[in-house]
Protein backbone atom coordinates (compact mmCIF):
# COMPACT_ATOMS: atom_id res chain seq x y z
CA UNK A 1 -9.31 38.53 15.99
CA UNK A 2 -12.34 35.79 15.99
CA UNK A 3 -11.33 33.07 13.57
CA UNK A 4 -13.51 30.08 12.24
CA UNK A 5 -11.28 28.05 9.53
CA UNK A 6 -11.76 25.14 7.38
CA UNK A 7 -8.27 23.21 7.35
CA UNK A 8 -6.56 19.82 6.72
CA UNK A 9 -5.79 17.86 10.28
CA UNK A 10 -2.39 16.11 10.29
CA UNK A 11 -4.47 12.90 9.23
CA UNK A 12 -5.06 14.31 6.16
CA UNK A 13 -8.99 15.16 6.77
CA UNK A 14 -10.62 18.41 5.98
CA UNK A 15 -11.88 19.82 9.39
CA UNK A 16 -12.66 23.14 10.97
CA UNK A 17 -10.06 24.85 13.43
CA UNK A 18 -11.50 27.50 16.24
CA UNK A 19 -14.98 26.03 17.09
CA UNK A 20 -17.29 26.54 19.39
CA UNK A 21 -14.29 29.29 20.29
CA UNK A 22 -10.96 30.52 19.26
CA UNK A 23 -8.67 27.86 20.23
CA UNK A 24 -10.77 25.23 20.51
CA UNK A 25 -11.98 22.18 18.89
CA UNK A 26 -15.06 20.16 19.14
CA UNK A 27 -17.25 19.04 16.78
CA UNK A 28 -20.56 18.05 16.46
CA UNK A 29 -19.86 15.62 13.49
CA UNK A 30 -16.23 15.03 11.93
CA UNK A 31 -15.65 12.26 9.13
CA UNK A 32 -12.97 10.07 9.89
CA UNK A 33 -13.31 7.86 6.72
CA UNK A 34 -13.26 10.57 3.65
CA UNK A 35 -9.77 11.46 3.22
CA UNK A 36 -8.61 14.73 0.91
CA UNK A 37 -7.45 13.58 -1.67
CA UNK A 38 -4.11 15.16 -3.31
CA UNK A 39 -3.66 16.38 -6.78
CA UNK A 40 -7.25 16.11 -7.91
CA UNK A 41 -9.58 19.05 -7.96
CA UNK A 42 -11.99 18.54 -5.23
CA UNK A 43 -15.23 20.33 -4.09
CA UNK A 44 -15.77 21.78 -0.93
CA UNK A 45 -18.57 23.61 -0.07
CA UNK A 46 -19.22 25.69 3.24
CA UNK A 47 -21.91 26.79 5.05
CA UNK A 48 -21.46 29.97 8.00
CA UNK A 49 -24.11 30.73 10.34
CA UNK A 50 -23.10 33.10 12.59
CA UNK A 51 -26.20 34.24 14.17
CA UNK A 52 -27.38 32.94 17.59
CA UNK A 53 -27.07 29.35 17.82
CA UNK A 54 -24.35 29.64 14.98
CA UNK A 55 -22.95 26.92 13.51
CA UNK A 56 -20.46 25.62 10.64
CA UNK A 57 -20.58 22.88 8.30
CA UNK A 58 -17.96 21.96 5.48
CA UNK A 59 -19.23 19.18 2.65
CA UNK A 60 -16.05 17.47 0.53
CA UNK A 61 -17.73 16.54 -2.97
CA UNK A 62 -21.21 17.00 -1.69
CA UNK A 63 -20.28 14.69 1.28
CA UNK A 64 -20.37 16.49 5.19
CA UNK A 65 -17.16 15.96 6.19
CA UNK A 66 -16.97 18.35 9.17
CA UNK A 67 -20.01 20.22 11.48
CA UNK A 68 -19.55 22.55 14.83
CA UNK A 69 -21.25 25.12 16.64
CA UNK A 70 -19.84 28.41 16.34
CA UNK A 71 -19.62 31.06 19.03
CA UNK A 72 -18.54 34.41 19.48
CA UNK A 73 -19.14 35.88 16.17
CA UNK A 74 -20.82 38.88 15.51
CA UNK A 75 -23.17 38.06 13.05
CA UNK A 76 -20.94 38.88 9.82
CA UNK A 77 -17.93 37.24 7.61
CA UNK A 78 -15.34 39.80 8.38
CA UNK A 79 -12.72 38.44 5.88
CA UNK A 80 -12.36 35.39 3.75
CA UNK A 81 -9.04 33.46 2.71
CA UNK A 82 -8.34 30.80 0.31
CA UNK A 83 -4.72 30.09 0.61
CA UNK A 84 -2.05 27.99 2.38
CA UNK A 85 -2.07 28.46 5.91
CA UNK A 86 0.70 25.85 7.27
CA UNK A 87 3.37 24.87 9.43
CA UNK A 88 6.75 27.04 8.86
CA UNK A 89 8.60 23.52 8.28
CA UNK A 90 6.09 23.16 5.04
CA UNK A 91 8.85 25.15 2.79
CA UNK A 92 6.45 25.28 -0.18
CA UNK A 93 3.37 24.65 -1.68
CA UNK A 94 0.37 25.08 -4.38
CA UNK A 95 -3.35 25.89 -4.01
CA UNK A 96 -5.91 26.13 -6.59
CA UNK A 97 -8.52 27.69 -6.47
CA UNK A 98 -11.36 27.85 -9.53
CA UNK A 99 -14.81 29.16 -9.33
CA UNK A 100 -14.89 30.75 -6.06
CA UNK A 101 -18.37 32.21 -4.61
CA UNK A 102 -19.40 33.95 -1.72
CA UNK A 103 -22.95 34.40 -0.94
CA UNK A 104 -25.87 35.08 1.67
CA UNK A 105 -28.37 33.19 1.85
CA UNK A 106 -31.40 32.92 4.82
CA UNK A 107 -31.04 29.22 5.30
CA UNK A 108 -29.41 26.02 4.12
């Protein structure tokens, strides 16, 4: 299935994965000088538009960190995850998560 996620790179930056398409990645904007930091609750904030000329943008502590155009999405947020999604050589790890809300809105 279609996927658009919001991930860490292996440089340690929050980016998305699977945009414009699934299994690609380009990106209209990606930061390259905000770092996630570890073990400190951090803010992130994203925004889906998955109509035509859809698009995806993901602010770090009310800095954009990470923007692309999104295609091949039918209009709707099928499922949402907030997890760890890694490597099988990452043997274990802890995410958490506070204060979670979806919603829809008709602009940013």
């Amino acid at each position: 299935s279609r996927t658009v996620l919001v991930n860490l790179n292996q440089e340690g930056y929050v980016h998305l994965m699977h945009v414009p398409l699934q299994g690609q990645q380009e990106h209209v904007f990606q930061t390259s000088g905000i770092p996630f930091p570890q073990r400190e609750w951090v803010e992130i904030k994203v925004y889906l538009d998955f109509g035509e000329n859809g698009y995806a943008k993901v602010w770090q502590d009310g800095q954009l960190v990470s923007w692309a155009n999104v295609e091949g999405v039918d209009n709707k947020l099928a499922q949402a995850h907030f997890g760890l999604y890694c490597s099988p050589e990452i043997a274990a790890g802890v995410v958490y998560n506070d204060e979670l809300t979806i919603e829809e809105v008709d602009g940013e």
